[in-house]
Protein backbone atom coordinates (compact mmCIF):
# COMPACT_ATOMS: atom_id res chain seq x y z
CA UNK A 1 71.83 111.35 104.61
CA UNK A 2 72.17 109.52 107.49
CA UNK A 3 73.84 106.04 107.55
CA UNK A 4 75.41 103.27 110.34
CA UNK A 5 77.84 101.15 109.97
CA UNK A 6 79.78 98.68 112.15
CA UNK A 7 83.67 99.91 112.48
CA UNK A 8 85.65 96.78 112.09
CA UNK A 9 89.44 98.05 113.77
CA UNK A 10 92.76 96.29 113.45
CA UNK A 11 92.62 95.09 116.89
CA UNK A 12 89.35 93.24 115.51
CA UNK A 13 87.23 95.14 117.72
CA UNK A 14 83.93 96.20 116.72
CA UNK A 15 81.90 99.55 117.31
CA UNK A 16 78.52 101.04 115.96
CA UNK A 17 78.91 104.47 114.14
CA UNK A 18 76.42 107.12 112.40
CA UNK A 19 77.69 108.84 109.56
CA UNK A 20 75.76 111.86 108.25
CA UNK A 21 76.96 112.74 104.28
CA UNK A 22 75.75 116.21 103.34
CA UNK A 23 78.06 116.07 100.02
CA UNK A 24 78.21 113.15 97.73
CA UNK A 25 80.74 112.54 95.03
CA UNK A 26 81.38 110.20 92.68
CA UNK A 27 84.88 110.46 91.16
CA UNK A 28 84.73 109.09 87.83
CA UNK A 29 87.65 108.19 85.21
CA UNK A 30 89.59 107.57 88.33
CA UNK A 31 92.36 104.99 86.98
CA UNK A 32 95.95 105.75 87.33
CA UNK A 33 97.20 103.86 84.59
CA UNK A 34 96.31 105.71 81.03
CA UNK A 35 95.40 102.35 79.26
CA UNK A 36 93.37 101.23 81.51
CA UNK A 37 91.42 104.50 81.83
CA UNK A 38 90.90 104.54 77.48
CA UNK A 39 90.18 100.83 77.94
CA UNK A 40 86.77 101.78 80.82
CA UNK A 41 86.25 105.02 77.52
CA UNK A 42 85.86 102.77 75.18
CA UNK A 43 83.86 99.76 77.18
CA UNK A 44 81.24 102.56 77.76
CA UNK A 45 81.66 104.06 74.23
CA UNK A 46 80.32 100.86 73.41
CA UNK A 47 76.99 101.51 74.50
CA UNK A 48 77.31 105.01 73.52
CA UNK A 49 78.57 107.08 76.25
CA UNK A 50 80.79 109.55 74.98
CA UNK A 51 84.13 110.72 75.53
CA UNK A 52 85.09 112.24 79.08
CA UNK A 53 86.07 116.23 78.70
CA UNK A 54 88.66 115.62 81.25
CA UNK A 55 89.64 112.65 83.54
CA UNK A 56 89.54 112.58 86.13
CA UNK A 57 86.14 114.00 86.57
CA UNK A 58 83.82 114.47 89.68
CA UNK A 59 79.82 114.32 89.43
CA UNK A 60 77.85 115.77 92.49
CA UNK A 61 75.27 113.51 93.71
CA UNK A 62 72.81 113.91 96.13
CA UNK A 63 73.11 112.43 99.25
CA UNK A 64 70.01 111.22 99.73
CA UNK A 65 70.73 108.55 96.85
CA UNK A 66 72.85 106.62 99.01
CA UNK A 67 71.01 103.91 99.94
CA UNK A 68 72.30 100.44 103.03
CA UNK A 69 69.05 98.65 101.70
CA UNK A 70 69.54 94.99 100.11
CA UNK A 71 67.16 95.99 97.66
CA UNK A 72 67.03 98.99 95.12
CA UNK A 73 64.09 99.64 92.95
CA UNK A 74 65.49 101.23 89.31
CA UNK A 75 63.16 102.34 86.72
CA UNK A 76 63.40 99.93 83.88
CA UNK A 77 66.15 97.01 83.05
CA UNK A 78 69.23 99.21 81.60
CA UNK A 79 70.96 100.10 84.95
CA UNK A 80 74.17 98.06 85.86
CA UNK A 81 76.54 98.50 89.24
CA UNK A 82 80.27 99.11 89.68
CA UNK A 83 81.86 98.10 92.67
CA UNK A 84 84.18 101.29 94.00
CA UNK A 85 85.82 102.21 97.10
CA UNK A 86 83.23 104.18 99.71
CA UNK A 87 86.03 107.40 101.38
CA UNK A 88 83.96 109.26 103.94
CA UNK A 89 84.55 111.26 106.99
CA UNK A 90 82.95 111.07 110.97
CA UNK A 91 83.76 112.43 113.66
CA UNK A 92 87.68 114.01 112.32
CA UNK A 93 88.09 110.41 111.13
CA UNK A 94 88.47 109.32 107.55
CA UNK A 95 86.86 106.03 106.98
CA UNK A 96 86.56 103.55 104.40
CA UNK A 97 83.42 101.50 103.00
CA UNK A 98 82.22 100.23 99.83
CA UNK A 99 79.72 101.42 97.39
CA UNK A 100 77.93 100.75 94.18
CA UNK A 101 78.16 103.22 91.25
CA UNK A 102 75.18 101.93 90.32
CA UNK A 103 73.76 103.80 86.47
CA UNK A 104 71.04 104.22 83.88
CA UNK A 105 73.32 102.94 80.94
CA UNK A 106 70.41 103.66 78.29
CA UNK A 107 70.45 107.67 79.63
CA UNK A 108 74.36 107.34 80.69
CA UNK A 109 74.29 107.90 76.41
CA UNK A 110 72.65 111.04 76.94
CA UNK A 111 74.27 112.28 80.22
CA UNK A 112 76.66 110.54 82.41
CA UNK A 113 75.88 113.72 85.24
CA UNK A 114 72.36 112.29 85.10
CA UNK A 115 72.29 108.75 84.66
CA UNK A 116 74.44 108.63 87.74
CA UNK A 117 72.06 110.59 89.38
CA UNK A 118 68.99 108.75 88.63
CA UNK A 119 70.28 105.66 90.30
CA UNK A 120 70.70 105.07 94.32
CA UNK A 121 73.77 104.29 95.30
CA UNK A 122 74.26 101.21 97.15
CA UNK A 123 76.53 101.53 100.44
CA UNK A 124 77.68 98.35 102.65
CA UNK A 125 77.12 98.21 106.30
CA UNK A 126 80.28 97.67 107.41
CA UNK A 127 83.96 100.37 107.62
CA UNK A 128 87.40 100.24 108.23
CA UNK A 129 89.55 103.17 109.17
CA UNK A 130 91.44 104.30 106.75
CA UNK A 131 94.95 104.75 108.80
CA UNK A 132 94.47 100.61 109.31
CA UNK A 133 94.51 99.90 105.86
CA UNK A 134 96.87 103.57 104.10
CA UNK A 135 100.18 101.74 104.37
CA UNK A 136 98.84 98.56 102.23
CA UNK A 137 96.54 100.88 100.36
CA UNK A 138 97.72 99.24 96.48
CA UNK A 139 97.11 96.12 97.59
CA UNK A 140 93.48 96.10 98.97
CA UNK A 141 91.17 94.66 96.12
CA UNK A 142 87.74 94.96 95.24
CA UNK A 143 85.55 92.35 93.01
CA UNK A 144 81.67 92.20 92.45
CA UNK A 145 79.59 88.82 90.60
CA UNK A 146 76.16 89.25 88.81
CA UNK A 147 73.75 86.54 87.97
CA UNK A 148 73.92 85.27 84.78
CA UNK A 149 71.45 82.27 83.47
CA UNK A 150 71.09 81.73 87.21
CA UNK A 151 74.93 81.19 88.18
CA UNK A 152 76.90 83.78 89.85
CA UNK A 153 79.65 85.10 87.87
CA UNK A 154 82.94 87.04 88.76
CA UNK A 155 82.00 90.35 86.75
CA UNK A 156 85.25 92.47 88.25
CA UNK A 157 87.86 91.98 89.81
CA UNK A 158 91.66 94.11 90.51
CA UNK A 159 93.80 95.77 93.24
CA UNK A 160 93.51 99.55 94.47
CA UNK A 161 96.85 99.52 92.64
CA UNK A 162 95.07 100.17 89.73
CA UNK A 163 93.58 103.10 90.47
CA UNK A 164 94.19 106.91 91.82
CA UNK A 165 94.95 107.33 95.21
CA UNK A 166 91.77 108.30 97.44
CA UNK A 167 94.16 111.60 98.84
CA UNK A 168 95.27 112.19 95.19
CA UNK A 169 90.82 112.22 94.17
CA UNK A 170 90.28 114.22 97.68
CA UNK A 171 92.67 116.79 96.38
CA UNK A 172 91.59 117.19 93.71
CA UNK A 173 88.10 117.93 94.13
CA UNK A 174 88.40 119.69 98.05
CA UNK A 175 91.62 121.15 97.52
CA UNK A 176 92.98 119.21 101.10
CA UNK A 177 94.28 116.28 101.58
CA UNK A 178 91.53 114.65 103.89
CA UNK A 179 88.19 114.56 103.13
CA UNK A 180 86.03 116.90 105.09
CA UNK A 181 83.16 116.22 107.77
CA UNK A 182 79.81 115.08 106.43
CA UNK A 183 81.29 114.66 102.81
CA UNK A 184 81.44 110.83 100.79
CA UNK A 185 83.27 110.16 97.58
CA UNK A 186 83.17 106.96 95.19
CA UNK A 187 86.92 106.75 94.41
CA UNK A 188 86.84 104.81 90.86
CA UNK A 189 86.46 101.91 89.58
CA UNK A 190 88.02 98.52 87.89
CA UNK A 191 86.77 97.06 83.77
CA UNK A 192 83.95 94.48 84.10
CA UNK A 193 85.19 91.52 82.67
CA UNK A 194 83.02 90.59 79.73
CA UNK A 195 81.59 94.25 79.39
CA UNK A 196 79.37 96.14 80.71
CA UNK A 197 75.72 94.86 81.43
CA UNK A 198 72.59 94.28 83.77
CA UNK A 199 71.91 91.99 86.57
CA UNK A 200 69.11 91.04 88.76
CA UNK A 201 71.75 91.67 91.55
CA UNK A 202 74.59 92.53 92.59
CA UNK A 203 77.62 91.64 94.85
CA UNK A 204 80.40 93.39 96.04
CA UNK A 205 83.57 93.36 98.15
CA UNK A 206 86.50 95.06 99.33
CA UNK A 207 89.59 92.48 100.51
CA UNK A 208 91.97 93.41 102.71
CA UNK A 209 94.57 90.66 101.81
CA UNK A 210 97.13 91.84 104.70
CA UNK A 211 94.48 91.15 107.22
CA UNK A 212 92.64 88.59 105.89
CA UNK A 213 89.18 90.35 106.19
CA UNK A 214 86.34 91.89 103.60
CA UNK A 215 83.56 94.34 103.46
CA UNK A 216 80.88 92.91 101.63
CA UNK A 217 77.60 94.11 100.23
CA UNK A 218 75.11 92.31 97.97
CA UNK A 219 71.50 94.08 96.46
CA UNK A 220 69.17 93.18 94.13
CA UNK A 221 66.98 95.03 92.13
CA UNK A 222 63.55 95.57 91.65
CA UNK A 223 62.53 96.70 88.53
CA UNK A 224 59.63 99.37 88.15
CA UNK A 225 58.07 99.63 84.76
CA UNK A 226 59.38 102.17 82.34
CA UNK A 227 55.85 104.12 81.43
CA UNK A 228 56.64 106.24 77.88
């Protein structure tokens, strides 16, 4: 799957570049501190997802769900997002963006593999590289709002701290500590505050507090009808 995005460097220079992801993963259970992982279990046991086998876990998506588009049609109105870190690789460089998790939470109770799958998954416009931002790494924080009864409200929010580190995930899965060519990963992500649920859209950001500058995203969603 082809994507662009504009490379935002330290220097505050800007440059265009073309990424193309062959391999997509999304590395789920991905939180470093043991609470807060059983905390994310049991929001989603909730609304019936069951237990993870192991954690953390990666699901293979295809790449052609990744989607830059400001709008995403879903099929019916169960499907929420999840703001999570966007680790990809171009050109021998490892870069960093921002994507939506976004899932079927009525089949997420049947399969997690597939409800992740049926979804695209949002991805912002914008990068940083990563060695401009690996020596702050803990301290970078993401957040995302939904719409609620027409206001915008802060639905989560908390530092990278929080969760595994993108070479500990890479490792894991690819067995090196840098990602490879044409391969993205989802790296985790933080509790919605107030649970999970559905939104007409959705907003997202990465903050780089050290340098004063965010990659932000916002989709909505247009809803197809859900023919039994």
């Amino acid at each position: 799957m082809k994507l662009s995005f504009k490379l935002l460097l330290a220097d505050q220079s800007e440059h265009r570049i073309d990424a193309d992801i062959a391999t997509c993963i999304v590395a789920g259970w991905a939180g470093r501190d043991l609470d807060a992982i059983e905390h994310h279990i049991q929001e989603l046991a909730a609304i019936g997802v069951p237990r993870p086998s192991a954690v953390p876990l990666y699901y293979r998506i295809a790449a052609n769900q990744l989607i830059q588009d400001q709008e995403v049609q879903v099929v019916g109105d169960g499907s929420s997002g999840e703001a999570e870190v966007f680790l990809f690789s171009s050109q021998g460089r490892t870069l960093v963006s921002l994507a939506s998790d976004h899932t079927d939470r009525k089949l997420e109770a049947h399969s997690v593999a597939l409800s992740k799958q049926l979804c695209v998954k949002p991805v912002a416009t914008q990068a940083w590289l990563y060695e401009d931002v690996a020596d702050h790494w803990d301290e970078l924080l993401l957040r995302a709002w939904i719409e609620e009864q027409g206001k915008t409200v802060l639905y989560q929010e908390g530092p990278l701290a929080e969760l595994r580190h993108p070479q500990e995930l890479v490792r894991g899965h690819f067995g090196q500590d840098t990602i490879p060519e044409h391969c993205g990963m989802t790296c985790g992500t933080v509790a919605a505050i107030g649970g999970i649920r559905p939104s007409p859209s959705f907003t997202m950001e990465l903050h780089d507090p050290r340098r004063q500058r965010s990659i932000k995203h916002r989709y909505t969603l247009d809803i197809l009808p859900e023919i039994a």
